[in-house]
PDB file of N, CA and C in Angstrom:
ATOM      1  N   UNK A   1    -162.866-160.878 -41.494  1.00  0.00           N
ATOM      2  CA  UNK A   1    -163.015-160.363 -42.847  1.00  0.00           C
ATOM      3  C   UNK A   1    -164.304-159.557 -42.995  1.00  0.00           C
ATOM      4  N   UNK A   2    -165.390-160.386 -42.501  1.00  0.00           N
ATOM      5  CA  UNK A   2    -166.245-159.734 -42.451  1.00  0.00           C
ATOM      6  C   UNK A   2    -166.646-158.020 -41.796  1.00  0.00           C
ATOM      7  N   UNK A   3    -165.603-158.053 -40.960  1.00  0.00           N
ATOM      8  CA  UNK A   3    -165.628-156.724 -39.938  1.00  0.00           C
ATOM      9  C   UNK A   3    -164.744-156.044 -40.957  1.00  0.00           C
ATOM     10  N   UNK A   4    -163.950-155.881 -41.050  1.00  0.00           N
ATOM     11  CA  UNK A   4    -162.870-155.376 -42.205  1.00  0.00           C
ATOM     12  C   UNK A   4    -164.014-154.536 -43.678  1.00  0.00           C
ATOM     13  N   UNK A   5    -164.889-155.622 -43.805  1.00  0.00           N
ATOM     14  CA  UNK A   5    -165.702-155.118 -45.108  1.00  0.00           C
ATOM     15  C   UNK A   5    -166.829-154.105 -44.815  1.00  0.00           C
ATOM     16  N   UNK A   6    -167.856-154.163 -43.310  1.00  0.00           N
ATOM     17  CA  UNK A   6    -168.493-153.342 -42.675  1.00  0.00           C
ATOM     18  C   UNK A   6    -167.899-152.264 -42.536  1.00  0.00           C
ATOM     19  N   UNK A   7    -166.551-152.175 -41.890  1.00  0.00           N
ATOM     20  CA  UNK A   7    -165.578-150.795 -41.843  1.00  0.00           C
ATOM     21  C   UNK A   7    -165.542-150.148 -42.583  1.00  0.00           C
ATOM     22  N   UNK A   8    -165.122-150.407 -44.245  1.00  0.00           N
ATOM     23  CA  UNK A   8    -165.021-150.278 -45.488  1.00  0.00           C
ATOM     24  C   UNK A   8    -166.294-149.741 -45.901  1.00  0.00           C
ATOM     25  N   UNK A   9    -167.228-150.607 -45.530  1.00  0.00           N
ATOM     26  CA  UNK A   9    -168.791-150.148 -45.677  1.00  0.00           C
ATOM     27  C   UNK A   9    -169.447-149.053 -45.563  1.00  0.00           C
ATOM     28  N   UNK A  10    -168.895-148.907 -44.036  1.00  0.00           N
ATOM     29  CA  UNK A  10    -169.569-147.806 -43.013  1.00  0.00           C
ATOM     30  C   UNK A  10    -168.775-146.386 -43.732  1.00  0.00           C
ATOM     31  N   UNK A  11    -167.226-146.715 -43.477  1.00  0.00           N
ATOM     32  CA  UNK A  11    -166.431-145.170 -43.982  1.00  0.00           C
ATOM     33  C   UNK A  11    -166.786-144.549 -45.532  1.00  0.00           C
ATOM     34  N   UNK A  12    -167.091-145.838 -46.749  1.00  0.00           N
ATOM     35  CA  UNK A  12    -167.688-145.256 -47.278  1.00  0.00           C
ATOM     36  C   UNK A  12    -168.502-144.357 -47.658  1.00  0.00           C
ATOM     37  N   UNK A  13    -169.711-144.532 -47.196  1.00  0.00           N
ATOM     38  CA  UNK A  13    -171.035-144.253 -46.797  1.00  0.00           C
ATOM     39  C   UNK A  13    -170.547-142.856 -45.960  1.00  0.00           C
ATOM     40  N   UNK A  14    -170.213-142.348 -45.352  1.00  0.00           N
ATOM     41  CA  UNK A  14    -169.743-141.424 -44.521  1.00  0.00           C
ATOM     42  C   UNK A  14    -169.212-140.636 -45.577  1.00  0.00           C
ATOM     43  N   UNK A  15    -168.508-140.822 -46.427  1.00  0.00           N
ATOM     44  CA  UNK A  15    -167.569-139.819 -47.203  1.00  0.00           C
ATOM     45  C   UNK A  15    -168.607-139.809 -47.860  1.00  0.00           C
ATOM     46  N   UNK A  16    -169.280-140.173 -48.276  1.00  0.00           N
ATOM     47  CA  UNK A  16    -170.192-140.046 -49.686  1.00  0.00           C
ATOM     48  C   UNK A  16    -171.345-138.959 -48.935  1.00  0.00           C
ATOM     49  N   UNK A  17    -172.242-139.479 -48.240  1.00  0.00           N
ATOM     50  CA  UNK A  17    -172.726-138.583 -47.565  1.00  0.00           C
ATOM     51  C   UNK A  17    -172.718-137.262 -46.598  1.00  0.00           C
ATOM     52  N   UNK A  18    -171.370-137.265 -46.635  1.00  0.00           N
ATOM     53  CA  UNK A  18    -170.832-135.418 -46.062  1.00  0.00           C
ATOM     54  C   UNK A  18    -170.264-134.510 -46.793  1.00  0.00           C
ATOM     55  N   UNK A  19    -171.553-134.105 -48.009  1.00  0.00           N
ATOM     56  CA  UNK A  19    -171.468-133.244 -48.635  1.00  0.00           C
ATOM     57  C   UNK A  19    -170.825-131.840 -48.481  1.00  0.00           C
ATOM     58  N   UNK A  20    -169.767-130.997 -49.000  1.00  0.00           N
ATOM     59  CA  UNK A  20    -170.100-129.616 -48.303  1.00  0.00           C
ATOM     60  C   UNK A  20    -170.711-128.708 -49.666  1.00  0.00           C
ATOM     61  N   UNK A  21    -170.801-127.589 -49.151  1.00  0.00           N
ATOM     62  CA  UNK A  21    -171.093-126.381 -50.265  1.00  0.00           C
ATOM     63  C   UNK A  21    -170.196-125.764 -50.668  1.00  0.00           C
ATOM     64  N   UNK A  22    -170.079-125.645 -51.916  1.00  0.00           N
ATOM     65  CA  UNK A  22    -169.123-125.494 -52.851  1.00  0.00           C
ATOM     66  C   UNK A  22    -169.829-124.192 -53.713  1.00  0.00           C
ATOM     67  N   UNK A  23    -169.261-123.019 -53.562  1.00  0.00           N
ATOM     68  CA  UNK A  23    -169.572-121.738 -54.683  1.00  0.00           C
ATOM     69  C   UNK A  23    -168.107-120.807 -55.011  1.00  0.00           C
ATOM     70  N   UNK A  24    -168.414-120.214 -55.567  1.00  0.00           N
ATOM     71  CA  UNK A  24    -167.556-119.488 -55.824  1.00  0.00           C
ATOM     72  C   UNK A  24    -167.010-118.290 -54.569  1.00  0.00           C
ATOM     73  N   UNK A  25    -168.215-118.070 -54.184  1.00  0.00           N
ATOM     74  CA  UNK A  25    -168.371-116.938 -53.122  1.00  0.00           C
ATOM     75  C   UNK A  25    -169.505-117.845 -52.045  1.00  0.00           C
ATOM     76  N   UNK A  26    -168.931-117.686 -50.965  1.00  0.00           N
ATOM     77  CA  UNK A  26    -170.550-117.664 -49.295  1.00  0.00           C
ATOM     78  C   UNK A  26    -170.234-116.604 -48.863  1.00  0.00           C
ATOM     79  N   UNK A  27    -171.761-116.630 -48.720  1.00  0.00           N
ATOM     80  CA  UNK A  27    -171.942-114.927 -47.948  1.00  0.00           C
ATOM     81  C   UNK A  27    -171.837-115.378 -46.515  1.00  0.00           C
ATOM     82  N   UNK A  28    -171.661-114.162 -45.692  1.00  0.00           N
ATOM     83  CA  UNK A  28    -171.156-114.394 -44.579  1.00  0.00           C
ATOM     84  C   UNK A  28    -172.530-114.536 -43.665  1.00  0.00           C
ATOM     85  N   UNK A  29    -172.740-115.158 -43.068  1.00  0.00           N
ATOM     86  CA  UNK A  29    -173.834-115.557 -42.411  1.00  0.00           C
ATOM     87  C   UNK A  29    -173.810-114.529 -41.262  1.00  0.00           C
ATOM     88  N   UNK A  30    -175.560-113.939 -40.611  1.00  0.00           N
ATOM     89  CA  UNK A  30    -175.589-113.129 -39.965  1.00  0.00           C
ATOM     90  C   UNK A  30    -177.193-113.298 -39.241  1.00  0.00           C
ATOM     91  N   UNK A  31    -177.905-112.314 -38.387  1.00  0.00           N
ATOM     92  CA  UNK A  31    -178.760-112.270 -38.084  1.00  0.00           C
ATOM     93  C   UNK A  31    -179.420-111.207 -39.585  1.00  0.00           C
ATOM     94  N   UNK A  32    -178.691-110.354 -39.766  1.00  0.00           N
ATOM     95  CA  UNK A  32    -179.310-109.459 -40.881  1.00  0.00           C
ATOM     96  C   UNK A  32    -178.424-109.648 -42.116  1.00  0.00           C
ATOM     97  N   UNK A  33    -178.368-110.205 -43.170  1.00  0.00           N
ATOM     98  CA  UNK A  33    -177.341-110.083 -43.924  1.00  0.00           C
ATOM     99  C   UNK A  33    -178.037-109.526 -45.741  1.00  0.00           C
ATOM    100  N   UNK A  34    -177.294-108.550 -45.867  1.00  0.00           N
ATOM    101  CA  UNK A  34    -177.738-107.964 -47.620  1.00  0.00           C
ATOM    102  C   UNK A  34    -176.574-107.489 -47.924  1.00  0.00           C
ATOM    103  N   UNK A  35    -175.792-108.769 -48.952  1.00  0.00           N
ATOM    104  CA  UNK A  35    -174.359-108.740 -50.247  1.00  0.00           C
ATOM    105  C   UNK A  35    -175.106-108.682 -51.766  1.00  0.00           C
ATOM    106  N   UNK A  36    -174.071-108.354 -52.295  1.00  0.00           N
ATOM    107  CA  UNK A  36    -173.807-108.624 -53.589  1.00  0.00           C
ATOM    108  C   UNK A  36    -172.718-109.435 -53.769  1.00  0.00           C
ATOM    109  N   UNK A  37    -172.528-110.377 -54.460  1.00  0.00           N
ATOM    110  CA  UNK A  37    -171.446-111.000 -54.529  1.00  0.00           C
ATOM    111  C   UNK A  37    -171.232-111.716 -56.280  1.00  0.00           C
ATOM    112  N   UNK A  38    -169.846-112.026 -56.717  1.00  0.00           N
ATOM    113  CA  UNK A  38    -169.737-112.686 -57.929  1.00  0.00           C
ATOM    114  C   UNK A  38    -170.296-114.041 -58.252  1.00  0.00           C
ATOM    115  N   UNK A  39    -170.609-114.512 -59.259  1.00  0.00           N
ATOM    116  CA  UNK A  39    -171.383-115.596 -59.306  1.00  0.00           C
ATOM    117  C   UNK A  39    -169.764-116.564 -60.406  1.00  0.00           C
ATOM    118  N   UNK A  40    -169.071-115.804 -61.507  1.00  0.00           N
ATOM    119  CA  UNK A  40    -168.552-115.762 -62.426  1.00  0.00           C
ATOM    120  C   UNK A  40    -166.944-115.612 -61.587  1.00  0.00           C
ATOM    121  N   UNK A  41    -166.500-116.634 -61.988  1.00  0.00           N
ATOM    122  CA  UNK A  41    -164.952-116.461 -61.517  1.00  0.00           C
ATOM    123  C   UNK A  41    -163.701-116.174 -62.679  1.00  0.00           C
ATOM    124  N   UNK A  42    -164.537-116.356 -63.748  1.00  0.00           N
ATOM    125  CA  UNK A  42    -163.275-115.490 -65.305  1.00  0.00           C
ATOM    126  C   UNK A  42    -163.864-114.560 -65.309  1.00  0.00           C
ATOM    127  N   UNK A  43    -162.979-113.707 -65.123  1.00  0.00           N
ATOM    128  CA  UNK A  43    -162.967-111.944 -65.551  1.00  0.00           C
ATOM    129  C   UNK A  43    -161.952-111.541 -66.624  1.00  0.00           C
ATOM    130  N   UNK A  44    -161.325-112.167 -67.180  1.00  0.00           N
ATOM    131  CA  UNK A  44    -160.499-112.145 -67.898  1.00  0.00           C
ATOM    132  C   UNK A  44    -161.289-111.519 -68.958  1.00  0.00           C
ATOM    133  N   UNK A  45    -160.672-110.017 -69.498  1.00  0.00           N
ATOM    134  CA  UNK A  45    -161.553-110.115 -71.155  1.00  0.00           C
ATOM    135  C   UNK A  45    -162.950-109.679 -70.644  1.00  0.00           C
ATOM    136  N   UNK A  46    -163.552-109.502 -69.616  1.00  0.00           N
ATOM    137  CA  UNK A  46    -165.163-109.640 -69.667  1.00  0.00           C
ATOM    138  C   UNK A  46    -165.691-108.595 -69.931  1.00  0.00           C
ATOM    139  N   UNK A  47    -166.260-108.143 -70.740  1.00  0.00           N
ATOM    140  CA  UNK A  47    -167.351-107.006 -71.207  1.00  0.00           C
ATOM    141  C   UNK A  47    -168.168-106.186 -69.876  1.00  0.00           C
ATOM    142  N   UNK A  48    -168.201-105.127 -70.126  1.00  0.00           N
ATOM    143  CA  UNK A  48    -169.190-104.138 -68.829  1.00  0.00           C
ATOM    144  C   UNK A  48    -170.684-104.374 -69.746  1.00  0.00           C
ATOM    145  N   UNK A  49    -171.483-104.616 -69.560  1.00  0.00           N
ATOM    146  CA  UNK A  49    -172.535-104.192 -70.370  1.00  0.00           C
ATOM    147  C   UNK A  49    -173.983-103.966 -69.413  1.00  0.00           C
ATOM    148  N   UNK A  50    -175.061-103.152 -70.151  1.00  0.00           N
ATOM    149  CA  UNK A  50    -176.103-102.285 -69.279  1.00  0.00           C
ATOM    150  C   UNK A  50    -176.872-103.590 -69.191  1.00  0.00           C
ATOM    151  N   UNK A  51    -177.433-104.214 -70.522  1.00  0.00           N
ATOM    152  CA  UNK A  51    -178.247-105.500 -70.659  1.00  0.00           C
ATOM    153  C   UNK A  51    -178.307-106.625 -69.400  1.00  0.00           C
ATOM    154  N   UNK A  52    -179.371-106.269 -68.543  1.00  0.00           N
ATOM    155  CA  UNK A  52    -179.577-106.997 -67.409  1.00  0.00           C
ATOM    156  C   UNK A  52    -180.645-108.358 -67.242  1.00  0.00           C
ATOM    157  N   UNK A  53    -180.612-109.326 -67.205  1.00  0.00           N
ATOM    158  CA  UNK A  53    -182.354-110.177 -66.709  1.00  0.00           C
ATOM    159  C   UNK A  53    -181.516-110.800 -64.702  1.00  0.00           C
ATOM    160  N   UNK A  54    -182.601-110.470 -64.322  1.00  0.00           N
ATOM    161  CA  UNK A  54    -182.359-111.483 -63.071  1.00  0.00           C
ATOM    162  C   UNK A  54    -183.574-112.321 -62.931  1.00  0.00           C
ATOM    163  N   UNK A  55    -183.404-113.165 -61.722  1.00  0.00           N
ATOM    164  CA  UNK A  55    -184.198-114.485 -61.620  1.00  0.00           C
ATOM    165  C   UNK A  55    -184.072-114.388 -59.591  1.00  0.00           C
ATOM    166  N   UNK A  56    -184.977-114.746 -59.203  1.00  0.00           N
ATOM    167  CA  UNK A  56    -185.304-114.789 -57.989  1.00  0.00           C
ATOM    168  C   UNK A  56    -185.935-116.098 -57.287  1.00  0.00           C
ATOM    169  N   UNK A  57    -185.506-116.384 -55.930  1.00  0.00           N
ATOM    170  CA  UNK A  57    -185.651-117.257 -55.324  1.00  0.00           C
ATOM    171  C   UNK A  57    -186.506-116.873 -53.786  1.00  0.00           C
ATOM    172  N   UNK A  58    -187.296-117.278 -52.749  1.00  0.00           N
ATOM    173  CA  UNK A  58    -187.145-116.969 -51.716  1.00  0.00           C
ATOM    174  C   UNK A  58    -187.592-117.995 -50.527  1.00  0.00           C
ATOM    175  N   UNK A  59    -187.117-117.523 -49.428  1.00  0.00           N
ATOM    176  CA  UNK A  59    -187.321-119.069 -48.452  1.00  0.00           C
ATOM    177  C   UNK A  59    -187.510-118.501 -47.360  1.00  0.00           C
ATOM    178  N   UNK A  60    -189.023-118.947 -47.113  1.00  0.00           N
ATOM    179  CA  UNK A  60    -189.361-118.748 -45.163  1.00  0.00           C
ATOM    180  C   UNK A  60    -189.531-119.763 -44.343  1.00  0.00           C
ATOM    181  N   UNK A  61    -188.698-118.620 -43.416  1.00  0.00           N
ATOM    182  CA  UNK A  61    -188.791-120.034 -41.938  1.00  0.00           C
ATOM    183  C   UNK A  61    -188.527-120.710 -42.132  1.00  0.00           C
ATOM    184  N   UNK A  62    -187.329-121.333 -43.174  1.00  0.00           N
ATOM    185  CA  UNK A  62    -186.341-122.434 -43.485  1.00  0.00           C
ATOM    186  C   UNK A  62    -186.935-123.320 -43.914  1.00  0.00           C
ATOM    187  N   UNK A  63    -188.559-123.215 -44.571  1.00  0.00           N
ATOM    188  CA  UNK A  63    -189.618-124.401 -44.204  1.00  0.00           C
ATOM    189  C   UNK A  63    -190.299-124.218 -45.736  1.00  0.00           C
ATOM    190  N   UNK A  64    -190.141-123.138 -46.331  1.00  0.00           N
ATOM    191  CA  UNK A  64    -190.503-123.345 -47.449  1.00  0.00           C
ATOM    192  C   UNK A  64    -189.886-122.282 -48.583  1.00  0.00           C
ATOM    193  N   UNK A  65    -189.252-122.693 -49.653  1.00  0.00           N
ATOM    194  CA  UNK A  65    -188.721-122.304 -50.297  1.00  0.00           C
ATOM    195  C   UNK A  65    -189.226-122.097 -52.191  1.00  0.00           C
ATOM    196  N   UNK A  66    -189.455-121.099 -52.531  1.00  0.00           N
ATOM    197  CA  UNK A  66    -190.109-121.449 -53.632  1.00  0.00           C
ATOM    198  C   UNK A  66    -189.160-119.954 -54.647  1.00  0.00           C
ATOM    199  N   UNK A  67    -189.076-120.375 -56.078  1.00  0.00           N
ATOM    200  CA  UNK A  67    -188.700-119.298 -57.079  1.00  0.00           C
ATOM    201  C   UNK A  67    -187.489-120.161 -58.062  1.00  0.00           C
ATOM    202  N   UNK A  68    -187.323-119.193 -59.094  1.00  0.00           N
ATOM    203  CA  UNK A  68    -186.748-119.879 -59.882  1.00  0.00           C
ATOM    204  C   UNK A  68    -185.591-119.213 -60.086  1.00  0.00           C
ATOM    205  N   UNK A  69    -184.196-119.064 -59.394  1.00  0.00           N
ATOM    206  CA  UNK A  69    -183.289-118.229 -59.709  1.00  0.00           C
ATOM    207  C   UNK A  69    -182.287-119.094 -60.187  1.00  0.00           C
ATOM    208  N   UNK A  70    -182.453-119.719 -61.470  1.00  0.00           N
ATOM    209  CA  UNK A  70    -181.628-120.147 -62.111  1.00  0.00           C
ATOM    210  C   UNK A  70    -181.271-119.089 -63.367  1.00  0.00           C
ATOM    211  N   UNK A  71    -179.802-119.819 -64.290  1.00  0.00           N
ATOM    212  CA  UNK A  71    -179.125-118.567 -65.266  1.00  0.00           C
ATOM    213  C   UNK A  71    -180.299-118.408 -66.627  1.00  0.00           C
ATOM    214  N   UNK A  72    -180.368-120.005 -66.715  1.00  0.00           N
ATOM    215  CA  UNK A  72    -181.615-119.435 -67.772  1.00  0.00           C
ATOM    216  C   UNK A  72    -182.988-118.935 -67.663  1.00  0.00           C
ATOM    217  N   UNK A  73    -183.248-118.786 -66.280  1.00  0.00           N
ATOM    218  CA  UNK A  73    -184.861-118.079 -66.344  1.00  0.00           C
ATOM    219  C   UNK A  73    -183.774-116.325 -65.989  1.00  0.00           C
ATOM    220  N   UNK A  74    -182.974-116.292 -65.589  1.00  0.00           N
ATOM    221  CA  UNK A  74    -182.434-115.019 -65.599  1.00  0.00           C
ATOM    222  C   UNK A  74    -182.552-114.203 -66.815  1.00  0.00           C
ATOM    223  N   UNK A  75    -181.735-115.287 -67.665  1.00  0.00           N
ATOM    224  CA  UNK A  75    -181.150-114.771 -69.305  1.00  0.00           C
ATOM    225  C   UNK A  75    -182.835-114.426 -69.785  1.00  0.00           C
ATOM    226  N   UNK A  76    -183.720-115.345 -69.678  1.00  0.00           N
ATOM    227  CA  UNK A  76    -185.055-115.111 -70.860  1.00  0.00           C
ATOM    228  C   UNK A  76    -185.416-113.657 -69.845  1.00  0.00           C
ATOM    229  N   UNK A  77    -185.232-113.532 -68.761  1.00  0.00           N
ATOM    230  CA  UNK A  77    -185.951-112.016 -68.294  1.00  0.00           C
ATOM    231  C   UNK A  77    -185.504-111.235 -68.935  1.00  0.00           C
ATOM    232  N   UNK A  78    -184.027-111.000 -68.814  1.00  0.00           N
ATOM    233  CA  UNK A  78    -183.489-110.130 -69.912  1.00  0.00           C
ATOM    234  C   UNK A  78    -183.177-109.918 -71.374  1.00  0.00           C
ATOM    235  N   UNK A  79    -184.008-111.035 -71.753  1.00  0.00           N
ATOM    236  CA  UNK A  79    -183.925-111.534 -73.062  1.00  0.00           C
ATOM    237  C   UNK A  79    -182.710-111.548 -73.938  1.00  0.00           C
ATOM    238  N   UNK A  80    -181.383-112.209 -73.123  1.00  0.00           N
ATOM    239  CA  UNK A  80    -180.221-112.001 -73.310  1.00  0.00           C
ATOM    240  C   UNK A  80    -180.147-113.383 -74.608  1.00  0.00           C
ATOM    241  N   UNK A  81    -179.431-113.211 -74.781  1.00  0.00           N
ATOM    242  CA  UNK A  81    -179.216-114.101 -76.254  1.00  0.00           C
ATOM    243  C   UNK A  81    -177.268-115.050 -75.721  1.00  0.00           C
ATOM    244  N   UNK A  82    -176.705-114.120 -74.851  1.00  0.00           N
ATOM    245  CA  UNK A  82    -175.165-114.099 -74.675  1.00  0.00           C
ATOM    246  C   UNK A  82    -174.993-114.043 -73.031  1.00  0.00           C
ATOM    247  N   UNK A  83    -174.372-114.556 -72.458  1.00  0.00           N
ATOM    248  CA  UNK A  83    -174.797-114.177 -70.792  1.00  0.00           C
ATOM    249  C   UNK A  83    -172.635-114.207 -71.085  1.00  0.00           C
ATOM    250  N   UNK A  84    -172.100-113.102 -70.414  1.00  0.00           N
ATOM    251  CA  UNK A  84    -170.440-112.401 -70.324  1.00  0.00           C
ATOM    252  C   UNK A  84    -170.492-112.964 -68.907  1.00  0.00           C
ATOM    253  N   UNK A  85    -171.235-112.378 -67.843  1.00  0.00           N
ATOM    254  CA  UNK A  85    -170.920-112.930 -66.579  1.00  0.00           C
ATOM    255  C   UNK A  85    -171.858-112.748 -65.614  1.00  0.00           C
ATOM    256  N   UNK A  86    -171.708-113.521 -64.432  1.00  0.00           N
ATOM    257  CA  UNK A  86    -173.109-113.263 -63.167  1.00  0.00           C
ATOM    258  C   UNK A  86    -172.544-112.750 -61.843  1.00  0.00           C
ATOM    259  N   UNK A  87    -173.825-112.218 -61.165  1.00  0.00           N
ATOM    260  CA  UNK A  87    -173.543-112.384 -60.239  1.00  0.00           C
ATOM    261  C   UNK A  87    -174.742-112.062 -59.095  1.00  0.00           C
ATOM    262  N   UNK A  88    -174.761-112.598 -57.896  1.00  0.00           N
ATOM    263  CA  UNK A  88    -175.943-112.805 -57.365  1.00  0.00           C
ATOM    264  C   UNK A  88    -176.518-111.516 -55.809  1.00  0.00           C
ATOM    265  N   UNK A  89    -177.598-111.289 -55.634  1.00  0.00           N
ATOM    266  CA  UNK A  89    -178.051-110.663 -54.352  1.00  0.00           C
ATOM    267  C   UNK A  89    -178.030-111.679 -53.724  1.00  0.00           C
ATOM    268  N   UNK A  90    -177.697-111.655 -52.056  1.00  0.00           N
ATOM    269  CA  UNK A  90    -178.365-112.706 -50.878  1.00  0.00           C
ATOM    270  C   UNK A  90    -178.609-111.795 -49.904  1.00  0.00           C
ATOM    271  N   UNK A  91    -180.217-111.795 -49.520  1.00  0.00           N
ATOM    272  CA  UNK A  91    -181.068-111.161 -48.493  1.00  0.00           C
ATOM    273  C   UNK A  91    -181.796-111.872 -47.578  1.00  0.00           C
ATOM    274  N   UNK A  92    -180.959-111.717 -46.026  1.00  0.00           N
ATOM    275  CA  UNK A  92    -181.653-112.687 -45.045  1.00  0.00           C
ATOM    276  C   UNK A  92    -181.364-111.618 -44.114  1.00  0.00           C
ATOM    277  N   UNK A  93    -182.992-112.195 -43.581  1.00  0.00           N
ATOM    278  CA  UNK A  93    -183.494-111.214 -42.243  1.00  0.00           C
ATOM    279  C   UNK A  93    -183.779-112.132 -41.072  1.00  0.00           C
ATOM    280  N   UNK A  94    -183.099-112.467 -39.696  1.00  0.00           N
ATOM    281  CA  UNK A  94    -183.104-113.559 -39.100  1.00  0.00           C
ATOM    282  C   UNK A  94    -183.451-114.716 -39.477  1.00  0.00           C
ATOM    283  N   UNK A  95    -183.096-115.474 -40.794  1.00  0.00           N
ATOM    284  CA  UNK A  95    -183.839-116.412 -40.795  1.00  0.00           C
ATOM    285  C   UNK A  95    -184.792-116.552 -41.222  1.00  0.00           C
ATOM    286  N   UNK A  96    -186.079-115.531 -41.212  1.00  0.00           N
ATOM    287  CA  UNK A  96    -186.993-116.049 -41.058  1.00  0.00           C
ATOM    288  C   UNK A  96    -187.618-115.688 -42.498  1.00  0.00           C
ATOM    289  N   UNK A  97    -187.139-114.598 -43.539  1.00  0.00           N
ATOM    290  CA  UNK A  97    -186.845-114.653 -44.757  1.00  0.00           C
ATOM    291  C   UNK A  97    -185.832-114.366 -45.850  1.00  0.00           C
ATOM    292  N   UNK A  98    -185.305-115.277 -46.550  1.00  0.00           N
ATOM    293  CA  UNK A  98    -184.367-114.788 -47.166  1.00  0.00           C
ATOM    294  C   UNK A  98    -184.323-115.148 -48.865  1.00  0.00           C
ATOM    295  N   UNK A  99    -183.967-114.026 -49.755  1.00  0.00           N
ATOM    296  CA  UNK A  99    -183.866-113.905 -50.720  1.00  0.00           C
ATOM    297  C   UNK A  99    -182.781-113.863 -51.960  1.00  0.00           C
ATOM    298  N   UNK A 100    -182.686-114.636 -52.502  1.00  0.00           N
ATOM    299  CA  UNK A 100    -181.555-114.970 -53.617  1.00  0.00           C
ATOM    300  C   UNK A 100    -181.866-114.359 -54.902  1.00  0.00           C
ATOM    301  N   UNK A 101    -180.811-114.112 -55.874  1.00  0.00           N
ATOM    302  CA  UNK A 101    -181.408-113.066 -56.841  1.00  0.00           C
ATOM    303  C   UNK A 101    -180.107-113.235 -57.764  1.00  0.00           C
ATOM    304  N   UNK A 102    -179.984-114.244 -59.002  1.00  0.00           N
ATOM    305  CA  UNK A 102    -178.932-113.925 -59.595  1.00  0.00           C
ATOM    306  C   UNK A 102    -179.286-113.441 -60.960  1.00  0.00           C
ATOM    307  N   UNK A 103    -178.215-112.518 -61.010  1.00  0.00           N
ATOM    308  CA  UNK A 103    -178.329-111.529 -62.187  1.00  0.00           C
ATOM    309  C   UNK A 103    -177.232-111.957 -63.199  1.00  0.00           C
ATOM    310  N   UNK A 104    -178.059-111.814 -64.503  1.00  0.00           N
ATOM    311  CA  UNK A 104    -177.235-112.131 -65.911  1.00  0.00           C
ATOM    312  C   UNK A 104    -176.838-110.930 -66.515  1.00  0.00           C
ATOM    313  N   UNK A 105    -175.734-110.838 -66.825  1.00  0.00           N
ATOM    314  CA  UNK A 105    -175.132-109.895 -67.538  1.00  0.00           C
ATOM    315  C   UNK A 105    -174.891-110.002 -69.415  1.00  0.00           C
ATOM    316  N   UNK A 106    -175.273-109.296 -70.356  1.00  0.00           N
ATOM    317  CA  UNK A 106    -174.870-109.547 -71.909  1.00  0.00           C
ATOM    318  C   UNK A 106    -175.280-108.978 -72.727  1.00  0.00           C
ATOM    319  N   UNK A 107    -175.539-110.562 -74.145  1.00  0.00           N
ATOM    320  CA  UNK A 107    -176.737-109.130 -75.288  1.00  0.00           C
ATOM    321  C   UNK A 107    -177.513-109.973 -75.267  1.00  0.00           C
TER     322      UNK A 107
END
């Protein structure tokens, strides 16, 4: 019984801890890689508009990572009031720096 409950234990623990990454879009991994890609998966209805804020992230040498590219430090750059839809830059140069950049779209 006891072995039965360790099993139970162990496989748990295993599923719980093998996270994957989940987005809408992955960029395709490379030695040099610079996309644009969607952040926003309803397009239905969505407005074109000029009104831009983005927000930036960046990470070297896999070892340190610093910036704030979340939607709301995006929106206050652009001093958007309404965010219609996103979508993000990803800029990596072997590894050794790479840059995230998502952009808010609205009024």
């Amino acid at each position: 019984m006891k072995e039965l409950l360790g099993s139970a234990v162990l496989a748990g623990s295993i599923s719980l801890l093998s996270g994957c990454l989940s987005a809408p879009f992955q960029p395709p991994m490379g030695a040099f890689t610079a996309i644009n890609a969607p952040l926003s998966v309803e397009y239905d209805k969505t407005p074109i508009t000029m009104k831009r804020g983005s927000a930036s992230c960046i990470n070297v040498l896999g070892l340190f990572a610093i910036g704030d590219a979340s939607t709301h430090t995006a929106a206050q750059n652009g001093r958007l009031t309404m965010i219609h839809h996103l979508d993000y830059e990803y800029f990596n140069l072997l590894g050794i720096y790479q840059k995230t950049t998502v952009n808010a779209y609205g009024e």
